[in-house]
Protein backbone atom coordinates (compact mmCIF):
# COMPACT_ATOMS: atom_id res chain seq x y z
CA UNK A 1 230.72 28.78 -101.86
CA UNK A 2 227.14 28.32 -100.67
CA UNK A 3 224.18 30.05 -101.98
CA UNK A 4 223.68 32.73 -99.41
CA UNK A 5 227.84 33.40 -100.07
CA UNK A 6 227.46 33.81 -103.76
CA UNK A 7 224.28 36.32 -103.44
CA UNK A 8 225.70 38.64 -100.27
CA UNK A 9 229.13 38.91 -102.68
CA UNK A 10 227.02 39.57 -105.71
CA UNK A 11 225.29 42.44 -103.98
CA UNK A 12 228.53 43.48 -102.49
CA UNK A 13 229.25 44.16 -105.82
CA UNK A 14 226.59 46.35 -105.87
CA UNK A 15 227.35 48.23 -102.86
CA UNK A 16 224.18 46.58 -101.02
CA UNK A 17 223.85 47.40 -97.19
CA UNK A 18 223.20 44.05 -95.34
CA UNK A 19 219.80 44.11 -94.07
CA UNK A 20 219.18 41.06 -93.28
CA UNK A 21 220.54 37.36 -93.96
CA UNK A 22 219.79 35.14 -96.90
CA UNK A 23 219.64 32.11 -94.76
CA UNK A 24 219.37 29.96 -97.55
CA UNK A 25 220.66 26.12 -96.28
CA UNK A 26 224.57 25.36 -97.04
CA UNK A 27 224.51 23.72 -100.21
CA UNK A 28 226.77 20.39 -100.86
CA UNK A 29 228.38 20.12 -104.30
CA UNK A 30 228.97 16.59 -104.64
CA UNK A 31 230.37 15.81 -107.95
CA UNK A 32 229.00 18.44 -110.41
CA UNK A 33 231.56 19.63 -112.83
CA UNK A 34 229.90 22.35 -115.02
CA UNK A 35 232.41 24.96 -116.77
CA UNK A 36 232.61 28.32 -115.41
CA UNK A 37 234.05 31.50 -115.46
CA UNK A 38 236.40 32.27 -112.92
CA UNK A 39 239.59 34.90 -111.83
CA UNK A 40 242.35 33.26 -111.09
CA UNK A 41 245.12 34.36 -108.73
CA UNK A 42 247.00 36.07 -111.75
CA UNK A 43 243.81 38.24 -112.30
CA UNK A 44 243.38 36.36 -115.72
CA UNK A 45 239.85 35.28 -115.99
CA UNK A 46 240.09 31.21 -117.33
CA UNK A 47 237.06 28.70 -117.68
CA UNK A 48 237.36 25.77 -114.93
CA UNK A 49 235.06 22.96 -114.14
CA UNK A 50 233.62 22.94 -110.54
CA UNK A 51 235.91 20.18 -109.21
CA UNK A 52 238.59 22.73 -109.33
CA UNK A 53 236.82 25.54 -107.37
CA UNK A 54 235.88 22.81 -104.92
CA UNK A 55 239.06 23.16 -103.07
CA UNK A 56 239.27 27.01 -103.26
CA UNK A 57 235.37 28.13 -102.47
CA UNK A 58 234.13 25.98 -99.68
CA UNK A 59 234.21 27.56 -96.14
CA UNK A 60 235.37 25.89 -92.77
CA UNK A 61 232.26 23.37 -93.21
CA UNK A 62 232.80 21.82 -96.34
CA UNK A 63 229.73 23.83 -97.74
CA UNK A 64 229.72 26.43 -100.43
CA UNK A 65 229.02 29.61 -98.81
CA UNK A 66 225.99 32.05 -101.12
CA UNK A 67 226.17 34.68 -98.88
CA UNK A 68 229.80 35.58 -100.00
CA UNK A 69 229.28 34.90 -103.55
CA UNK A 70 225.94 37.86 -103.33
CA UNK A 71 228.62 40.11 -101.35
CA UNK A 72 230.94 39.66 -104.11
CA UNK A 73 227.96 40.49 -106.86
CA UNK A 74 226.93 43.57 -104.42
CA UNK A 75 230.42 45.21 -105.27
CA UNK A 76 230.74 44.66 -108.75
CA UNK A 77 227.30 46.06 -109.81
CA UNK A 78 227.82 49.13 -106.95
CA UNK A 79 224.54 50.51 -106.19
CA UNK A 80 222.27 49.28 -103.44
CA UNK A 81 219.06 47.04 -104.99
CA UNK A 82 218.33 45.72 -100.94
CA UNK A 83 214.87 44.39 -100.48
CA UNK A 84 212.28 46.65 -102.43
CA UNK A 85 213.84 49.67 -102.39
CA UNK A 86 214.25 52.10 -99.54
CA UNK A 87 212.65 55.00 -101.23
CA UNK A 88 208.93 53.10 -100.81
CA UNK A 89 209.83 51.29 -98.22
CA UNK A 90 209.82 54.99 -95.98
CA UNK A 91 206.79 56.53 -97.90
CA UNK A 92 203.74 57.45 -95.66
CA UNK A 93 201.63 54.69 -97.18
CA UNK A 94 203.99 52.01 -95.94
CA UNK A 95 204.70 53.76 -92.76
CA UNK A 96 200.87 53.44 -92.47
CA UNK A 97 200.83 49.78 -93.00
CA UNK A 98 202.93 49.10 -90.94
CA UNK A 99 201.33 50.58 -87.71
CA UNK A 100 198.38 48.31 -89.22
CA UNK A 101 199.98 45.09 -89.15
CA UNK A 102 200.98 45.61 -85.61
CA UNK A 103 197.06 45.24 -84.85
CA UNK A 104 197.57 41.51 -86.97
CA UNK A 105 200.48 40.46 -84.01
CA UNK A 106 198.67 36.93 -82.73
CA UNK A 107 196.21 36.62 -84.93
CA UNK A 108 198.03 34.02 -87.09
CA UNK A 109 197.04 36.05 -90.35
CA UNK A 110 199.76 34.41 -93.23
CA UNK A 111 200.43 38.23 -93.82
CA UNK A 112 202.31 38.31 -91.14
CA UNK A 113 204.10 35.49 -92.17
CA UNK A 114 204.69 37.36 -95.39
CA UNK A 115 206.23 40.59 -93.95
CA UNK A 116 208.47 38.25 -91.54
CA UNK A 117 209.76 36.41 -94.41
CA UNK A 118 210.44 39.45 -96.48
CA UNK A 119 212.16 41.30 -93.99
CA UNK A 120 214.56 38.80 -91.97
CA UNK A 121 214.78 34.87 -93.30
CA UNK A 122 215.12 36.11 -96.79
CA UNK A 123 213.72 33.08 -98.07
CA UNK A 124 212.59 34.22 -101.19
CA UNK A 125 216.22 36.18 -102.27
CA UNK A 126 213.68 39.08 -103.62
CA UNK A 127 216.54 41.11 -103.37
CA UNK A 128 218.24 38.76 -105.53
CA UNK A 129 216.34 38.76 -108.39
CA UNK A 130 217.55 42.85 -108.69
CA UNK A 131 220.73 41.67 -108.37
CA UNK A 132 220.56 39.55 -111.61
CA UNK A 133 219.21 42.21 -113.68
CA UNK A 134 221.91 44.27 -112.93
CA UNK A 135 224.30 41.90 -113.04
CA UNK A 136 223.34 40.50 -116.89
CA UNK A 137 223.20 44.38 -117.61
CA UNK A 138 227.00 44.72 -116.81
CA UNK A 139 227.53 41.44 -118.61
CA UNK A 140 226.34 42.53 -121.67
CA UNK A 141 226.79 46.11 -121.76
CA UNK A 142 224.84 48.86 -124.20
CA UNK A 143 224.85 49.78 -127.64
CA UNK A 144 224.41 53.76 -129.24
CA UNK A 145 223.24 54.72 -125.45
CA UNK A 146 224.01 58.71 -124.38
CA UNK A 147 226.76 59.37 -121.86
CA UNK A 148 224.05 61.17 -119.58
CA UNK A 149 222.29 57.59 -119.50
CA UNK A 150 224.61 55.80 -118.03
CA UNK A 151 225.58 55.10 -114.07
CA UNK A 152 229.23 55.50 -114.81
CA UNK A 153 229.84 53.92 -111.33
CA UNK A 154 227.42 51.37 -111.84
CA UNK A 155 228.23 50.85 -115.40
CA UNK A 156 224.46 50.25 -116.16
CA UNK A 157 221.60 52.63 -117.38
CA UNK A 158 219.53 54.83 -115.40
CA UNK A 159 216.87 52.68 -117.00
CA UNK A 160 218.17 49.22 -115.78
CA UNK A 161 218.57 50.83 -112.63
CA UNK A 162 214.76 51.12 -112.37
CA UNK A 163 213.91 48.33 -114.32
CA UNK A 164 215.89 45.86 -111.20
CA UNK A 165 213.46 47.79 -108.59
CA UNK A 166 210.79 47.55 -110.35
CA UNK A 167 210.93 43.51 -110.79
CA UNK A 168 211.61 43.39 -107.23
CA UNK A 169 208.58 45.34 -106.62
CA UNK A 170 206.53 43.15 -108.62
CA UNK A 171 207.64 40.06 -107.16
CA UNK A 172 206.58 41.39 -103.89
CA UNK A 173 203.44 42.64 -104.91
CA UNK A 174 202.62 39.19 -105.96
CA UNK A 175 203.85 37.44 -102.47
CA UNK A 176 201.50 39.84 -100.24
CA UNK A 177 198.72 39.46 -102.66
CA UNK A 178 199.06 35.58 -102.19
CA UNK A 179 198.88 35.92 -98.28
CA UNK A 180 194.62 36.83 -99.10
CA UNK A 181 192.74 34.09 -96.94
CA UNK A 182 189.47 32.84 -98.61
CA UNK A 183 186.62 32.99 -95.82
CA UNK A 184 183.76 30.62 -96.17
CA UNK A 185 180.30 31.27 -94.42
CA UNK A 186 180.57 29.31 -91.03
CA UNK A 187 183.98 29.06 -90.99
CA UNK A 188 185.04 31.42 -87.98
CA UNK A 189 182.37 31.27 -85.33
CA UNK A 190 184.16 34.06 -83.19
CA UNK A 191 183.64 37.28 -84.72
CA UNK A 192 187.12 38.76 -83.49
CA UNK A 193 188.92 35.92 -85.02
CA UNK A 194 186.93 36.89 -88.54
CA UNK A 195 187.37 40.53 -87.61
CA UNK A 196 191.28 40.22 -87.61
CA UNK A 197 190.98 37.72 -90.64
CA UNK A 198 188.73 40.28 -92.65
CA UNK A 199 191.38 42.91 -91.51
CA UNK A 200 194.62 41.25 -92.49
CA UNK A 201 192.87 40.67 -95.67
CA UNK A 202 192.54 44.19 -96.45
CA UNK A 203 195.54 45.16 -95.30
CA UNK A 204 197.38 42.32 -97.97
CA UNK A 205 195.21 43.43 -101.26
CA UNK A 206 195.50 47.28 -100.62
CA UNK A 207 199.27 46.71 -99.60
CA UNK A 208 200.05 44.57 -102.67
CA UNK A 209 198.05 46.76 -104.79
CA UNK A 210 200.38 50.09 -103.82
CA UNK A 211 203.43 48.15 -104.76
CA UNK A 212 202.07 47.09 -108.07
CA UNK A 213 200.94 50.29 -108.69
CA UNK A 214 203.96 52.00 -108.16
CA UNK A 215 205.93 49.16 -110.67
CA UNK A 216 203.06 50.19 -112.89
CA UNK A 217 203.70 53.93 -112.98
CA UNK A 218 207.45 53.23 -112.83
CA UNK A 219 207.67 50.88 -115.81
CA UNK A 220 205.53 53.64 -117.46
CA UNK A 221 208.08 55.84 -116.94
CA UNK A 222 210.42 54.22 -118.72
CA UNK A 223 208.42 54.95 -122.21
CA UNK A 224 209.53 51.75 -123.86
CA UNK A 225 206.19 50.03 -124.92
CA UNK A 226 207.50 46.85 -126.03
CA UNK A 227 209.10 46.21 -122.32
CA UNK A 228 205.83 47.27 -120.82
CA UNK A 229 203.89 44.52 -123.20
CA UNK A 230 206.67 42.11 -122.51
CA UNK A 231 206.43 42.57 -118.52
CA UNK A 232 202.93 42.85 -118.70
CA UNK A 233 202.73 39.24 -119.83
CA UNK A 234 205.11 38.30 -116.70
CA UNK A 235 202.61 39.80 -114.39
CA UNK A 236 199.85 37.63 -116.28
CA UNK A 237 201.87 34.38 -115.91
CA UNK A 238 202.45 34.83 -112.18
CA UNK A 239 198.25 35.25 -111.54
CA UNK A 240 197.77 32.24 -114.29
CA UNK A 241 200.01 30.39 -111.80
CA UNK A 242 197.73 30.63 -109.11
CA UNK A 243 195.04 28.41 -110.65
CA UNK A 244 196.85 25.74 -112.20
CA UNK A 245 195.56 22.33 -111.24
CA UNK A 246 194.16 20.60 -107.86
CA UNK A 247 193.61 23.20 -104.86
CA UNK A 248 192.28 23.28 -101.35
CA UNK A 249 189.95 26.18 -100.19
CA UNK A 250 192.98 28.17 -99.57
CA UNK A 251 194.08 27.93 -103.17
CA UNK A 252 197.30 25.73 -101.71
CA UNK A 253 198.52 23.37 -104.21
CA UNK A 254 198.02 19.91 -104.98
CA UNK A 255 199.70 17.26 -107.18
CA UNK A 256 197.39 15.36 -109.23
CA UNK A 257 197.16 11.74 -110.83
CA UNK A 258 198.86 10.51 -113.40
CA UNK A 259 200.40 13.72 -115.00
CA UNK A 260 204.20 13.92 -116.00
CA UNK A 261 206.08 15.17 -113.38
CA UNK A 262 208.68 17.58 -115.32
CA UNK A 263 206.32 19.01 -117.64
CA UNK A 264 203.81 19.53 -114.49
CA UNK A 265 206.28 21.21 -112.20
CA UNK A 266 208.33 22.85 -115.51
CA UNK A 267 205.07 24.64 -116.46
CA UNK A 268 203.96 25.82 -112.57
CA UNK A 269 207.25 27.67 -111.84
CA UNK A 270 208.22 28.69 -115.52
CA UNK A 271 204.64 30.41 -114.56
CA UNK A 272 205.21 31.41 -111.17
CA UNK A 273 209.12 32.35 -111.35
CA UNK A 274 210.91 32.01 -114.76
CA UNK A 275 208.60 34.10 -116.68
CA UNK A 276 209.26 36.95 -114.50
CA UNK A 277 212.88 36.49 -114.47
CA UNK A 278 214.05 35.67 -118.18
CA UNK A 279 211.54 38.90 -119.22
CA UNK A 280 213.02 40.95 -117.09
CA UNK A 281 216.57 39.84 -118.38
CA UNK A 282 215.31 40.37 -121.68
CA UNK A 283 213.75 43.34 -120.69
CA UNK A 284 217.24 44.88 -119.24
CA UNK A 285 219.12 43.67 -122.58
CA UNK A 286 216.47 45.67 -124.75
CA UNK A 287 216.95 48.87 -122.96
CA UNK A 288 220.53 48.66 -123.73
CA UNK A 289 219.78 48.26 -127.55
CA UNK A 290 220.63 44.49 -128.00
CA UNK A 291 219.13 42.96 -130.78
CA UNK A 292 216.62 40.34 -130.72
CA UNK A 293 218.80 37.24 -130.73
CA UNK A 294 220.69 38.46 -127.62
CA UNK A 295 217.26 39.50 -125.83
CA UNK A 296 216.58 36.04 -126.24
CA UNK A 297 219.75 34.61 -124.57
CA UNK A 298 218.90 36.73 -121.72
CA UNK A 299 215.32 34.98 -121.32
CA UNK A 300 216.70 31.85 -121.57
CA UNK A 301 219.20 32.96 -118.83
CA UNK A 302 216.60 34.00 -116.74
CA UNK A 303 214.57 30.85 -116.72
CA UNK A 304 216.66 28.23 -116.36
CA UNK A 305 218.35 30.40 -113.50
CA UNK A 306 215.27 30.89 -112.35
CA UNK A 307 214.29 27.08 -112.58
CA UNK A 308 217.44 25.84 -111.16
CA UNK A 309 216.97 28.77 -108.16
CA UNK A 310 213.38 26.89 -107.43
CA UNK A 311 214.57 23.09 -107.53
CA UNK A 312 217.14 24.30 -104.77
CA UNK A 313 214.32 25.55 -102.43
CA UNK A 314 212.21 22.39 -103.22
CA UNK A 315 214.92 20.42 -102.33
CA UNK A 316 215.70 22.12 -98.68
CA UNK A 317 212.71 20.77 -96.45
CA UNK A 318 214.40 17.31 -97.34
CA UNK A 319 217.78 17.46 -97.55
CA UNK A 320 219.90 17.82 -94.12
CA UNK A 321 217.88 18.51 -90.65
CA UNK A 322 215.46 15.98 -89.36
CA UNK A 323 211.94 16.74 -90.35
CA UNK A 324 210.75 19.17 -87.88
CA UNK A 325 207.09 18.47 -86.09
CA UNK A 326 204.30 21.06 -87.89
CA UNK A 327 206.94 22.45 -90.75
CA UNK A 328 204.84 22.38 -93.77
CA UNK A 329 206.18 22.12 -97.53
CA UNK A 330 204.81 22.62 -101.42
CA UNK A 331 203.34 19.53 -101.94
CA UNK A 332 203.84 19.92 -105.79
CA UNK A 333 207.52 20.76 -105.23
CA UNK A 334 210.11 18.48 -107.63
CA UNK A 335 210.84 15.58 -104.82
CA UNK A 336 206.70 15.45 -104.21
CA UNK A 337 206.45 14.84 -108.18
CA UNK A 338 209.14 13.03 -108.68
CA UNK A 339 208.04 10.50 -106.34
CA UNK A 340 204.25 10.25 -107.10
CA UNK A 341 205.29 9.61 -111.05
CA UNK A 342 206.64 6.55 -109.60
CA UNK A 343 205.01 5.61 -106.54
CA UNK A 344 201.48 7.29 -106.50
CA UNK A 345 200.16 4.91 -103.34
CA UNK A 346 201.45 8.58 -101.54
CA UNK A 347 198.35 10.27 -103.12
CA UNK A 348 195.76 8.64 -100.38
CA UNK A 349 197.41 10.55 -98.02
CA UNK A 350 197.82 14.33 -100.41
CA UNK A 351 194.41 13.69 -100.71
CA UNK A 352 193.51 14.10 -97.29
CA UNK A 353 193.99 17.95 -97.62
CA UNK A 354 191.55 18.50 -100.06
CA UNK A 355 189.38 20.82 -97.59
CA UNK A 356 192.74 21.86 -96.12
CA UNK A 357 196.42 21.13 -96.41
CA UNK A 358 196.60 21.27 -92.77
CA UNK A 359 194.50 17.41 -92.21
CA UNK A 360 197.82 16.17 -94.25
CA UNK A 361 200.62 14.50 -92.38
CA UNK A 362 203.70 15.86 -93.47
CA UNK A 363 205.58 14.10 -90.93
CA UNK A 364 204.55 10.85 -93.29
CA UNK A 365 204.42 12.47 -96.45
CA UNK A 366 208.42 13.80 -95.65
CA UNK A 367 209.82 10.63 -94.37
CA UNK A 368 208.75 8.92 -97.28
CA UNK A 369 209.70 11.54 -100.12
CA UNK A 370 213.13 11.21 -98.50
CA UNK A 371 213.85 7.98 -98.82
CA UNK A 372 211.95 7.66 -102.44
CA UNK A 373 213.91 8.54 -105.92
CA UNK A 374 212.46 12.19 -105.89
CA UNK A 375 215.25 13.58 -103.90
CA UNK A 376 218.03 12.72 -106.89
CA UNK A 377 216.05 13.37 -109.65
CA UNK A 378 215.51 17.03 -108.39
CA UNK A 379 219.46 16.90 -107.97
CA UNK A 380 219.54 16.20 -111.30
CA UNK A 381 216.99 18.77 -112.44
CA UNK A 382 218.92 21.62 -110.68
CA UNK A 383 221.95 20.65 -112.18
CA UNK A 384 220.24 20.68 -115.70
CA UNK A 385 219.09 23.92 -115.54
CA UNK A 386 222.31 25.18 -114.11
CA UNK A 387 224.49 24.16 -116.82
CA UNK A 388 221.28 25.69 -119.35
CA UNK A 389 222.03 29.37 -117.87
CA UNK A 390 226.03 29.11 -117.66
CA UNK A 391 225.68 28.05 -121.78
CA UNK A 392 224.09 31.39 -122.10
CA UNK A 393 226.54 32.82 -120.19
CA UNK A 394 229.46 31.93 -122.02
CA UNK A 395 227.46 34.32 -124.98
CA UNK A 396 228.64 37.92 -123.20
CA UNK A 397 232.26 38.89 -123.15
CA UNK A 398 234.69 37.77 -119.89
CA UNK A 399 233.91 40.27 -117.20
CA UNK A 400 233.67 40.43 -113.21
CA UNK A 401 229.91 40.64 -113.75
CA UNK A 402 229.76 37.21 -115.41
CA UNK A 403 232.37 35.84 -112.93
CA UNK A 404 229.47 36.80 -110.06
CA UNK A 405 226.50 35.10 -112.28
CA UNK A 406 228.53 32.32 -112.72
CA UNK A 407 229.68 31.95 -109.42
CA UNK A 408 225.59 32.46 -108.38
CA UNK A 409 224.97 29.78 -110.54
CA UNK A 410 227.76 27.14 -108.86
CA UNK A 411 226.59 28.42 -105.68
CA UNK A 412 223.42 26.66 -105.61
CA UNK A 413 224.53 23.49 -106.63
CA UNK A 414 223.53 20.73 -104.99
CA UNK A 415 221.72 20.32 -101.90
């Protein structure tokens, strides 16, 4: 089942209308074996390894299919967490937005690039990271909680309910504040070109700032001050992210000399993803009255999913298609580190982009990463951190919503 299956079946789950595809790339499993939860035919749910779901899961391809797996997850859950959430989405203030982007159309602005990403390639599986929440709320149920609130249908709280949009929000927030461009004196010597830079600019901080707002005044509502301190911190490790090590003038990454590899690229997207994820799972659990030691399975769920979620997109720019002329990549993704702990000659090229990560050649960059030993150690990273978040799994009773986390999980596999 690929990764795209496993999060459309998920969300299926959850009664999500498809609005747009998750084309995340068809993921080969090749040889992982990781316990998991699964129904069988009989309806009994059994543990299996993944060499006995190979058979059963693939589609006509040979490829595990995520889409189906999200469907899946969608139905279980049973209440629509699609992209941000509709109810903002068709408030005046977007509405307004959106008749200003449509001055931005040509002028190159990474906004744009933003808003395209969000609403149709679904790179990023924002929607996803709702999904989850919900899902680990369903795993692991609530303690002492009143009738009035719970989402009988949903078989979450009100308050999880919110919680899932609001993480989604913030996530987003974060993505259109990241698509600012710095502007240098000199640097645009036609004043319409810095016009429409100066004006997607705007546009991105104002934009990002009334979707972080409304998280804000959401999580507010919720009048649990412990979640707000412990989201609060999320929020701060996704801006410290921003500034960790080497950076051109756009604030793009850049790997640097001599640093260890794992604990480099562990700390940027524990930062930048798993912070946000495995609080917000701990976050969900708290609202349902678990006690600390469970709260803290549910981080540790969170991050390692989280962790495994990124090594799969670091991997896909080098895994299957032929490099594709002008496609540009995170140059401190897992197969870029891997390979420059053990080969840093690649570094006299990185450093070309110093000004800008455009001067790099990522044609050479690409063809050499691929053929280097970065490509299987990230293999081996994902798989790591997979098998971390089905352990924590196996904590919450046998249920269809651990059946769809697990089947998440397995869906990623290996690229």
């Amino acid at each position: 089942m690929s990764l795209q299956g496993v999060i459309l079946k998920s969300y299926k789950l959850l009664n999500v209308p498809k609005i747009h595809n998750l084309p995340l790339s068809s993921l080969d499993f090749v040889g992982w074996a990781p316990p998991f939860i699964l129904n069988d035919a009989t309806g009994i749910t059994k543990f299996h390894t993944f060499s006995s779901l190979n058979t059963a899961k693939l589609n006509n391809n040979g490829r595990p299919d995520f889409n189906r797996a999200v469907s899946e997850a969608e139905k279980i859950v049973g209440y629509p967490t699609s992209f941000l959430s509709l109810r903002w989405l068709l408030s005046d203030e977007i509405a307004n937005v959106a008749l200003h982007l449509r001055k931005l159309v040509g002028s190159n602005h990474p906004l744009l690039k933003t808003a395209k990403s969000l609403l149709y390639s679904g790179r990023n599986n924002m929607q996803a990271w709702g999904l989850i929440v919900l899902l680990i709320s369903k795993a692991a149920g609530h303690l002492n909680v009143q009738d009035m609130e719970e989402d009988k249908a949903a078989g979450v709280l009100h308050s999880q309910r919110a919680l899932a949009e609001v993480i989604e929000m913030i996530r987003t927030s974060h993505l259109v504040h990241k698509g600012l461009v710095n502007i240098y004196p000199g640097q645009y010597s036609d004043p319409a070109e810095l016009n429409d830079v100066s004006f997607g600019n705007k546009i991105a901080l104002l934009s990002g700032d009334y979707l972080l707002g409304n998280s804000c005044m959401e999580l507010a509502a919720l009048r649990n001050q412990e979640l707000i301190e412990l989201l609060s911190t999320a929020v701060r490790d996704l801006s410290e992210g921003e500034f960790l090590g080497r950076r051109d003038k756009q604030n793009n990454p850049l790997p640097e000399f001599g640093v260890d590899a794992l604990a480099d690229w562990t700390y940027r997207n524990v930062l930048s993803a798993g912070s946000l994820l495995g609080k917000s799972c701990q976050g969900t659990l708290k609202l349902a009255g678990h006690g600390k030691q469970i709260q803290e399975k549910g981080y540790k769920f969170g991050k390692h999913l989280a962790l495994a979620w990124q090594a799969c997109l670091d991997l896909e720019p080098f895994v299957g298609a032929n490099y594709s002329e002008g496609t540009m990549f995170n140059l401190t993704s897992a197969p870029v580190m891997f390979h420059l702990e053990q080969d840093s000659s690649l570094l006299i090229e990185i450093d070309k982009g110093l000004e800008a990560v455009e001067n790099i050649d990522y044609a050479k960059v690409h063809s050499i990463v691929s053929k280097g030993p970065g490509i299987e150690l990230t293999k081996r990273l994902q798989r790591d951190h997979s098998n971390e978040a089905l352990k924590v799994l196996n904590v919450f009773q046998e249920s269809d919503a651990r059946t769809a986390l697990s089947n998440i999980i397995l869906a990623m596999g290996e690229i």
